[in-house]
PDB file of N, CA and C in Angstrom:
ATOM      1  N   UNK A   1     -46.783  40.438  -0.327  1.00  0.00           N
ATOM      2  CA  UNK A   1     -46.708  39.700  -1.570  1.00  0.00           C
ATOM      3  C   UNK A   1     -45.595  40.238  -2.464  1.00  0.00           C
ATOM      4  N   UNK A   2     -45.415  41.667  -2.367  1.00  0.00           N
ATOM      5  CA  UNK A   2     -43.739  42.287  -3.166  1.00  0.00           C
ATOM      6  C   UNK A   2     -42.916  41.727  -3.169  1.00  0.00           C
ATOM      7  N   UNK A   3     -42.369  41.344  -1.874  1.00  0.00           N
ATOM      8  CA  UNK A   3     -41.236  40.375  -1.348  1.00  0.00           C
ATOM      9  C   UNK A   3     -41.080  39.425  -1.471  1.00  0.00           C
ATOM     10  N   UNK A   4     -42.601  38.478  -1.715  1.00  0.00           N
ATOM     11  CA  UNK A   4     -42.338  36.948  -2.209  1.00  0.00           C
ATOM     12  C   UNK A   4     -42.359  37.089  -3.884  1.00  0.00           C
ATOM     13  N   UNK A   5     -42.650  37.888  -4.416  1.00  0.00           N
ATOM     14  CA  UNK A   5     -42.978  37.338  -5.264  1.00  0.00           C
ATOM     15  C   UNK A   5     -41.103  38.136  -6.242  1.00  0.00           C
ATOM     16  N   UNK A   6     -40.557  39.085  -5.631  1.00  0.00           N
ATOM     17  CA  UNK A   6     -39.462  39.420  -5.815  1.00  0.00           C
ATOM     18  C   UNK A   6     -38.519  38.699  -5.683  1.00  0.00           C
ATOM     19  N   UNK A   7     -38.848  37.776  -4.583  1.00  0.00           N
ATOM     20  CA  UNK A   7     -38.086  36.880  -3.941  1.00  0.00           C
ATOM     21  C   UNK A   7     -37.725  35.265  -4.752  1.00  0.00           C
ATOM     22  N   UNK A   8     -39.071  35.041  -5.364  1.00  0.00           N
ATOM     23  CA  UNK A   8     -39.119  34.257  -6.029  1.00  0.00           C
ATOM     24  C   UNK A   8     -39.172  34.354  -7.434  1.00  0.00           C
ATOM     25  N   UNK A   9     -39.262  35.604  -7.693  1.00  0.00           N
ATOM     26  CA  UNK A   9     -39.739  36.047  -9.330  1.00  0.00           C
ATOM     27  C   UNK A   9     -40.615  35.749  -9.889  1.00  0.00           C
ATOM     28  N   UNK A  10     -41.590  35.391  -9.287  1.00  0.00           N
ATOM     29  CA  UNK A  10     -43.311  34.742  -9.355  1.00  0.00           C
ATOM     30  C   UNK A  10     -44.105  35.648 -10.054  1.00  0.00           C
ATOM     31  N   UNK A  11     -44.158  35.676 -11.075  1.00  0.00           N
ATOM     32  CA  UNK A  11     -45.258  36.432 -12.206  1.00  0.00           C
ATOM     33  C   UNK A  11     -46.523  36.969 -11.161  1.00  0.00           C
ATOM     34  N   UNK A  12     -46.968  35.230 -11.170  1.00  0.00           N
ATOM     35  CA  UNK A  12     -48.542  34.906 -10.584  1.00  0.00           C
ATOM     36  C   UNK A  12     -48.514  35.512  -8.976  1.00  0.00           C
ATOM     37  N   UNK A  13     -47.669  35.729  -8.250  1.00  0.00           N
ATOM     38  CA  UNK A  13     -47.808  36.683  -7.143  1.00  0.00           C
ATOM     39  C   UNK A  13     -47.470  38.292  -7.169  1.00  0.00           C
ATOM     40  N   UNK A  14     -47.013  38.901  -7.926  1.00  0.00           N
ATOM     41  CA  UNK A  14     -46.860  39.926  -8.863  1.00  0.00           C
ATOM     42  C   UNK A  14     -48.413  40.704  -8.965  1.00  0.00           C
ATOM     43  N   UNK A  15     -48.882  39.664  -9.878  1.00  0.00           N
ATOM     44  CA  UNK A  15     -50.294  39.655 -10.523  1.00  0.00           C
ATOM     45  C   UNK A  15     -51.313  39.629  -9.412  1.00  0.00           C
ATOM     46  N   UNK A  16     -51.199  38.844  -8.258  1.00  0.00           N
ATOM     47  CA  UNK A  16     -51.822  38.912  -6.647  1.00  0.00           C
ATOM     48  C   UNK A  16     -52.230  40.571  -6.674  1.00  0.00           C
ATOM     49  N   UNK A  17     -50.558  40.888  -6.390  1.00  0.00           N
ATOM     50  CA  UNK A  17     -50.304  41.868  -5.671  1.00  0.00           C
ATOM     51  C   UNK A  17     -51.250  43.460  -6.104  1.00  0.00           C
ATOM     52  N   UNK A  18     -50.573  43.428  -8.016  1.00  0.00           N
ATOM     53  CA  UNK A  18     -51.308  44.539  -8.594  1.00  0.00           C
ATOM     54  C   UNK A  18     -53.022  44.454  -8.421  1.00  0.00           C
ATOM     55  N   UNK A  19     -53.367  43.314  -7.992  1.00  0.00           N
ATOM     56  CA  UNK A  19     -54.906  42.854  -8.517  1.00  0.00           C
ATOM     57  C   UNK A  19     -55.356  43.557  -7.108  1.00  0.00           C
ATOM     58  N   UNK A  20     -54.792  43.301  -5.774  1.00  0.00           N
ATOM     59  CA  UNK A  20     -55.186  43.366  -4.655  1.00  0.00           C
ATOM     60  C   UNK A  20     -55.312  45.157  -4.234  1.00  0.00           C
ATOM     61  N   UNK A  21     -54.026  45.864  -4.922  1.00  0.00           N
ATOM     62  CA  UNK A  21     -54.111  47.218  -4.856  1.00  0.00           C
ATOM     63  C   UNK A  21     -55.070  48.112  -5.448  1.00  0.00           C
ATOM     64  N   UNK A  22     -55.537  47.076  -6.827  1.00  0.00           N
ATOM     65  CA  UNK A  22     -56.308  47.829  -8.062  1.00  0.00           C
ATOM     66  C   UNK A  22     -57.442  47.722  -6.864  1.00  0.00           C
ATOM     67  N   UNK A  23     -57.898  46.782  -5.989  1.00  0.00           N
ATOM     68  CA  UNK A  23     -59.301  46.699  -5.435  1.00  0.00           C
ATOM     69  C   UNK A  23     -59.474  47.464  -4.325  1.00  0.00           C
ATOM     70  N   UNK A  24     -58.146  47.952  -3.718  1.00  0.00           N
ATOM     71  CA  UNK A  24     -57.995  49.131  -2.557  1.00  0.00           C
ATOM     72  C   UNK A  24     -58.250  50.483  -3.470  1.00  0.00           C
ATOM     73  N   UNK A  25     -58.151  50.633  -4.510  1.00  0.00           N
ATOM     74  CA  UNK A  25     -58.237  51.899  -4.629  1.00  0.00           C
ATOM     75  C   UNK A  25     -59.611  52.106  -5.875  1.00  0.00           C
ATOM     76  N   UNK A  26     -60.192  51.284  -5.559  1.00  0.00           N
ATOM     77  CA  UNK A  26     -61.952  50.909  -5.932  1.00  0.00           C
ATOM     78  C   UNK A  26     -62.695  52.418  -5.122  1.00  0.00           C
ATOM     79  N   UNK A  27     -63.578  52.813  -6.028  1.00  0.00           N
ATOM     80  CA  UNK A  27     -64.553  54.300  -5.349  1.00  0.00           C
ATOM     81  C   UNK A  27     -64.445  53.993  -3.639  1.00  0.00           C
ATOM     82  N   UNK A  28     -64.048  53.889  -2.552  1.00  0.00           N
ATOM     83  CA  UNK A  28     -64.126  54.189  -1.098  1.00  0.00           C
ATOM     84  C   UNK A  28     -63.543  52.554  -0.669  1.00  0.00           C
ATOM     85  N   UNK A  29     -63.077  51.654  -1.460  1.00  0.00           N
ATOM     86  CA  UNK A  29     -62.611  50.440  -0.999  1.00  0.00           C
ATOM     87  C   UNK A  29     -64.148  49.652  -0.800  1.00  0.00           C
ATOM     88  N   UNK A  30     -63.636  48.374  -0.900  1.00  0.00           N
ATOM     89  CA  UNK A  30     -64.501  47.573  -0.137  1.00  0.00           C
ATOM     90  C   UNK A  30     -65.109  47.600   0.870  1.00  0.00           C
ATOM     91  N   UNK A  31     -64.685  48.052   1.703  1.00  0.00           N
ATOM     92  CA  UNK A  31     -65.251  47.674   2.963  1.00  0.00           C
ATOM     93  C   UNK A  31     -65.845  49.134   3.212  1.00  0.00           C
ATOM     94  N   UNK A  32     -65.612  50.020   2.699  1.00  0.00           N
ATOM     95  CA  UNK A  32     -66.440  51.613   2.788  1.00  0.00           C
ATOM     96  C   UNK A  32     -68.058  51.172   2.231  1.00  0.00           C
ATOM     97  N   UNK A  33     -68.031  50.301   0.733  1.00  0.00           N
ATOM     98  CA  UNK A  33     -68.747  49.956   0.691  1.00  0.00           C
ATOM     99  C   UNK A  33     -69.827  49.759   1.343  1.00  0.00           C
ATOM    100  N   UNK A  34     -69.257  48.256   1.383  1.00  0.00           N
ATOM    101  CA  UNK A  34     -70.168  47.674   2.476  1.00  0.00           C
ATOM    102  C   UNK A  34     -70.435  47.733   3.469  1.00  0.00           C
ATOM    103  N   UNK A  35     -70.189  49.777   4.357  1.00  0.00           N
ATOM    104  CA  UNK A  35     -70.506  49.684   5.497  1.00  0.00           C
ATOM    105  C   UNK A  35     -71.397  50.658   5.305  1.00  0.00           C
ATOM    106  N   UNK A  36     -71.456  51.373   3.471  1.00  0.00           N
ATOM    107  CA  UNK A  36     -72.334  52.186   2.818  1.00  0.00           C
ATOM    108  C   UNK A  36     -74.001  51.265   2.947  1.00  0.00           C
ATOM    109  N   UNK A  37     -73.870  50.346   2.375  1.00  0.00           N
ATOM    110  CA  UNK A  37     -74.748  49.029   1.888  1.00  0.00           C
ATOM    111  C   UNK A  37     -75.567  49.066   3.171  1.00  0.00           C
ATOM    112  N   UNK A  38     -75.239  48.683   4.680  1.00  0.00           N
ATOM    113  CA  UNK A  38     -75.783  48.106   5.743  1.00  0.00           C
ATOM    114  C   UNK A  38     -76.516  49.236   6.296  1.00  0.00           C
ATOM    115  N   UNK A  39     -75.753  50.259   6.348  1.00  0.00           N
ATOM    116  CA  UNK A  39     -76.202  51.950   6.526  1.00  0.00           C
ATOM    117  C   UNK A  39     -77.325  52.178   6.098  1.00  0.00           C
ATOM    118  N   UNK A  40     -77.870  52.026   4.977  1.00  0.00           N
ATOM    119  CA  UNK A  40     -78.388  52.373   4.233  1.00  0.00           C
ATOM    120  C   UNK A  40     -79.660  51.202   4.329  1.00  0.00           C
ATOM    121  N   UNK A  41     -79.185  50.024   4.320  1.00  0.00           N
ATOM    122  CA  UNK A  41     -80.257  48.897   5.166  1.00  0.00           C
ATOM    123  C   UNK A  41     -80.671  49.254   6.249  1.00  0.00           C
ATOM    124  N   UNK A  42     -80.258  49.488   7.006  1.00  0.00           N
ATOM    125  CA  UNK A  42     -80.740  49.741   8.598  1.00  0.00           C
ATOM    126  C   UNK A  42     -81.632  50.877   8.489  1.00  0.00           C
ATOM    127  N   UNK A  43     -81.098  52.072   7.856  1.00  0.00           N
ATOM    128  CA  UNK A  43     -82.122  53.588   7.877  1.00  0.00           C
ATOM    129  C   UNK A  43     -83.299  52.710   6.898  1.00  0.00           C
ATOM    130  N   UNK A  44     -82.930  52.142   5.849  1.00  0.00           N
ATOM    131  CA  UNK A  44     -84.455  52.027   5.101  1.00  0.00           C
ATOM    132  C   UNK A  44     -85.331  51.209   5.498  1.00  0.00           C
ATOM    133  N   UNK A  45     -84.939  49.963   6.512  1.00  0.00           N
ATOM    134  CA  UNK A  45     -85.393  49.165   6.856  1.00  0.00           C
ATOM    135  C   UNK A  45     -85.966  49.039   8.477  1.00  0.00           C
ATOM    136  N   UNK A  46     -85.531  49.856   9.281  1.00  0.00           N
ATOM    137  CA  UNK A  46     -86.039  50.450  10.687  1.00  0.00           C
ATOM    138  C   UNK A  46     -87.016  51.364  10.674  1.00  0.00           C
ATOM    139  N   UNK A  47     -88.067  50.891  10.318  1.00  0.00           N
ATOM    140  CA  UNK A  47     -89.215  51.862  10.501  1.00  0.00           C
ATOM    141  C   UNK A  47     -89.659  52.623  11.962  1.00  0.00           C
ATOM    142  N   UNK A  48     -88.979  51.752  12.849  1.00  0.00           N
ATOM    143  CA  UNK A  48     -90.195  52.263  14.063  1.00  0.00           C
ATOM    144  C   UNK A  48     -88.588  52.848  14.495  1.00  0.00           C
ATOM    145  N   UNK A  49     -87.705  52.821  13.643  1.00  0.00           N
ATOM    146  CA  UNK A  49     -86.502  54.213  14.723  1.00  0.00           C
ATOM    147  C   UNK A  49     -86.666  54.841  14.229  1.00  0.00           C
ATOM    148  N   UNK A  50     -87.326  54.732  12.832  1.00  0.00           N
ATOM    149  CA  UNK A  50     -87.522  56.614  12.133  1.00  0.00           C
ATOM    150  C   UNK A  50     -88.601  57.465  12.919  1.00  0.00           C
ATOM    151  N   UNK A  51     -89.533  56.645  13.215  1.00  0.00           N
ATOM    152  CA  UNK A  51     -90.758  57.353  14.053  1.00  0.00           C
ATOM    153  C   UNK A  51     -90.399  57.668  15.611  1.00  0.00           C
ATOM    154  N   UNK A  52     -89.356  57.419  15.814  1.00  0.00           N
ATOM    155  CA  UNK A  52     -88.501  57.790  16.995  1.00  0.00           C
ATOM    156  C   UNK A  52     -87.574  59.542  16.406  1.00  0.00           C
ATOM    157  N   UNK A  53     -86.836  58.813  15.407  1.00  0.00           N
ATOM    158  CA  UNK A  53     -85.875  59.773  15.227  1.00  0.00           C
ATOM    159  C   UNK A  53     -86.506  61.138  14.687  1.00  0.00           C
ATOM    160  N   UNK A  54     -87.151  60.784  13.413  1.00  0.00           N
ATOM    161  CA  UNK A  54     -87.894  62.230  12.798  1.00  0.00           C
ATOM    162  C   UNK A  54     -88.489  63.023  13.805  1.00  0.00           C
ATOM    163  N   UNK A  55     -89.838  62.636  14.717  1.00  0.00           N
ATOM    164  CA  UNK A  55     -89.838  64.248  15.867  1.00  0.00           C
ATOM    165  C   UNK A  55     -88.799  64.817  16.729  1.00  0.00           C
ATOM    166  N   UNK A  56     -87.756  63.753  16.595  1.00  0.00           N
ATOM    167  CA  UNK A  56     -86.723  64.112  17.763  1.00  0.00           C
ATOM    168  C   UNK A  56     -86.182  65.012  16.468  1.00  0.00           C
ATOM    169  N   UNK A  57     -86.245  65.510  15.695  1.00  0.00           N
ATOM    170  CA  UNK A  57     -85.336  65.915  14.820  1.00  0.00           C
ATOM    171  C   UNK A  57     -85.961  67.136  14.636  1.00  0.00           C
ATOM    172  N   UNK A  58     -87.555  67.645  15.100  1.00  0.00           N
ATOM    173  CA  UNK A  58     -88.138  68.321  15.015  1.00  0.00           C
ATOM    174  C   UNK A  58     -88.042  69.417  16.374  1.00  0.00           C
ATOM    175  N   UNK A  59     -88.055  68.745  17.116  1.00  0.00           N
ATOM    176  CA  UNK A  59     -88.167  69.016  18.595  1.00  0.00           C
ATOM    177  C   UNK A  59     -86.283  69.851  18.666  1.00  0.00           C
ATOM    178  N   UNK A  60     -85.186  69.299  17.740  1.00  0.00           N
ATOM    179  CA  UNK A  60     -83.944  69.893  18.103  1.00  0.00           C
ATOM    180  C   UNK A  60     -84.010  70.782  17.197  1.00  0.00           C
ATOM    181  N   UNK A  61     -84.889  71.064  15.870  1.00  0.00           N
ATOM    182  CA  UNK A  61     -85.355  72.262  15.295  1.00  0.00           C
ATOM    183  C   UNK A  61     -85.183  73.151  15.870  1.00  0.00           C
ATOM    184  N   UNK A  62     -86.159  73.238  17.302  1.00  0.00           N
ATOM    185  CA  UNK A  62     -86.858  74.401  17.712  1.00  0.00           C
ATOM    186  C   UNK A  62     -85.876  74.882  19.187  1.00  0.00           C
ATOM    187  N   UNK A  63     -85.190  74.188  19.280  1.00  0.00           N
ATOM    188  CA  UNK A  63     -84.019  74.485  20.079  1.00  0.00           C
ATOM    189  C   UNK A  63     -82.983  75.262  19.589  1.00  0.00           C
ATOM    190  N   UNK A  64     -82.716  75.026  17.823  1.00  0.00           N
ATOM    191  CA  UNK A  64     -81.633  75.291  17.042  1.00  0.00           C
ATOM    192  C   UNK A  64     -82.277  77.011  16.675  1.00  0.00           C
ATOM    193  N   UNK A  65     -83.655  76.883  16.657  1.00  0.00           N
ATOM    194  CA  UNK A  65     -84.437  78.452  15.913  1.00  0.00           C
ATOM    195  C   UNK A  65     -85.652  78.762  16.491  1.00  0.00           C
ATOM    196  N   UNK A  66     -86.154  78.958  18.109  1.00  0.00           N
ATOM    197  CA  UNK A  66     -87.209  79.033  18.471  1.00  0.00           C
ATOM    198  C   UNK A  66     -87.908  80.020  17.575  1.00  0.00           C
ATOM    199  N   UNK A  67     -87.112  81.183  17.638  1.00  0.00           N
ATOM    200  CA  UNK A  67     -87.875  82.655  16.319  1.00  0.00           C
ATOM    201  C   UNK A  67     -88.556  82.566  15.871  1.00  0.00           C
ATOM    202  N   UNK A  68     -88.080  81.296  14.693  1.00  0.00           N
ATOM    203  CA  UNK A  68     -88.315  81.335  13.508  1.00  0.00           C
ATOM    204  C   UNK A  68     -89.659  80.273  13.597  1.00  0.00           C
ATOM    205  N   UNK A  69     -89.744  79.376  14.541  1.00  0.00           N
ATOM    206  CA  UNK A  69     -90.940  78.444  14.748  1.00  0.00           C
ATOM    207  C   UNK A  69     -92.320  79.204  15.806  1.00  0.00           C
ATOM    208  N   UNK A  70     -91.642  79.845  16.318  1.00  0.00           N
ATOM    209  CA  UNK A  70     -92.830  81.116  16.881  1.00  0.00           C
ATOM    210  C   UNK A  70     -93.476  81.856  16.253  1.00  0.00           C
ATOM    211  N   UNK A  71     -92.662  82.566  14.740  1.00  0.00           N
ATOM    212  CA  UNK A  71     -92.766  83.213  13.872  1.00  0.00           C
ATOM    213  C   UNK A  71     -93.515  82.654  13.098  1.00  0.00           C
ATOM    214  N   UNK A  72     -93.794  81.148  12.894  1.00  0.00           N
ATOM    215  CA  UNK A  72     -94.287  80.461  11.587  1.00  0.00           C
ATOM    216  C   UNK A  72     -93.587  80.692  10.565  1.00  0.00           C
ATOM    217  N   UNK A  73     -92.254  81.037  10.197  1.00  0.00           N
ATOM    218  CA  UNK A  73     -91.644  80.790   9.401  1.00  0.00           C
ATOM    219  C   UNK A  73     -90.750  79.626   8.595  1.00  0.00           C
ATOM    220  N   UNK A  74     -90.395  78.744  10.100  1.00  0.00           N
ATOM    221  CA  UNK A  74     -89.914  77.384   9.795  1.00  0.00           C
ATOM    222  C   UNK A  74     -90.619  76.350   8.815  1.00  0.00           C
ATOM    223  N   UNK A  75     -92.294  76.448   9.665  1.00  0.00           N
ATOM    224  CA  UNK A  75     -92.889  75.302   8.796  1.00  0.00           C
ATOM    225  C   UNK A  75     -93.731  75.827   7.521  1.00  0.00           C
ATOM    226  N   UNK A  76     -93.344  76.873   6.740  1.00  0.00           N
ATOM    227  CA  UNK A  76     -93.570  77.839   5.804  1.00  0.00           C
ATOM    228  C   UNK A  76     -92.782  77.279   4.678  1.00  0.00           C
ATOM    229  N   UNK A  77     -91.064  77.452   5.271  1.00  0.00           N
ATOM    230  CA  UNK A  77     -90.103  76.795   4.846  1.00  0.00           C
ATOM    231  C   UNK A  77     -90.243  75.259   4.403  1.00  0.00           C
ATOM    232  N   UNK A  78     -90.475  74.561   5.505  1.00  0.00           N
ATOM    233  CA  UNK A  78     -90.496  72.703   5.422  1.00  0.00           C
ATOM    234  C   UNK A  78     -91.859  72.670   4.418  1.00  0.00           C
ATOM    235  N   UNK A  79     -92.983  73.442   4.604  1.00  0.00           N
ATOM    236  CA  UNK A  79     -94.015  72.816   3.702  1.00  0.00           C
ATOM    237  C   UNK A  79     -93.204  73.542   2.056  1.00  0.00           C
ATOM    238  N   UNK A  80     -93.058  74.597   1.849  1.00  0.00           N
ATOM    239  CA  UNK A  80     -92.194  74.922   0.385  1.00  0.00           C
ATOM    240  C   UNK A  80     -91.062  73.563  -0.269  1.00  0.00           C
ATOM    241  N   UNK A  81     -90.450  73.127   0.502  1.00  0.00           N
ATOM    242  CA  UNK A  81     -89.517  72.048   0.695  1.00  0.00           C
ATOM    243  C   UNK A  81     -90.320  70.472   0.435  1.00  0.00           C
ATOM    244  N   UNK A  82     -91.444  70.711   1.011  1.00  0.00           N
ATOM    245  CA  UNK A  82     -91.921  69.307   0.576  1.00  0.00           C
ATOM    246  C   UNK A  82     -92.610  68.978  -0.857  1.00  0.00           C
ATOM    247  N   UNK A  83     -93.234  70.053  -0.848  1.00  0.00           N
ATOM    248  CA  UNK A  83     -93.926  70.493  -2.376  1.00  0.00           C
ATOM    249  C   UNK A  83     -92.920  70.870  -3.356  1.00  0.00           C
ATOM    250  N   UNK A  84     -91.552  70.657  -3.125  1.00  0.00           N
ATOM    251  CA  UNK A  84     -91.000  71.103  -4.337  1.00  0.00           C
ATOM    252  C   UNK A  84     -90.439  69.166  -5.102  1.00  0.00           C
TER     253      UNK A  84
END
């Protein structure tokens, strides 16, 4: 649009142009957005992959810190964490 509107001396494509950049440099762009938006639909709205995902998330816990889950220290930790 620089070029046409340089080209032609077109105010109103000028005005395109600044309008179109002002919206690229919006908090993460548009389209970061809205791939924030769907993200965020899908995790809140997939119930039965959370009940998939959360023990799997438990289970790579104890891979990441057997010790500390042998120890009873982990879920010492997670219950302090939930109550706060």
């Amino acid at each position: 649009l620089g070029k046409l509107s340089a080209k032609h001396d077109s105010k109103l494509l000028a005005g395109v142009e600044r309008g179109l950049s002002n919206v690229g440099e919006i908090n993460g762009g548009p389209v970061s957005l809205t791939k924030n938006f769907v993200f965020h639909a899908y995790i809140g709205t997939n119930v039965l992959r959370q009940l998939i995902v959360q023990p799997h998330q438990v289970i790579r816990t104890h891979a990441y810190n057997p010790i500390g889950w042998m120890s009873g220290s982990v879920p010492k930790y997670f219950g302090a964490y939930v109550r706060n």
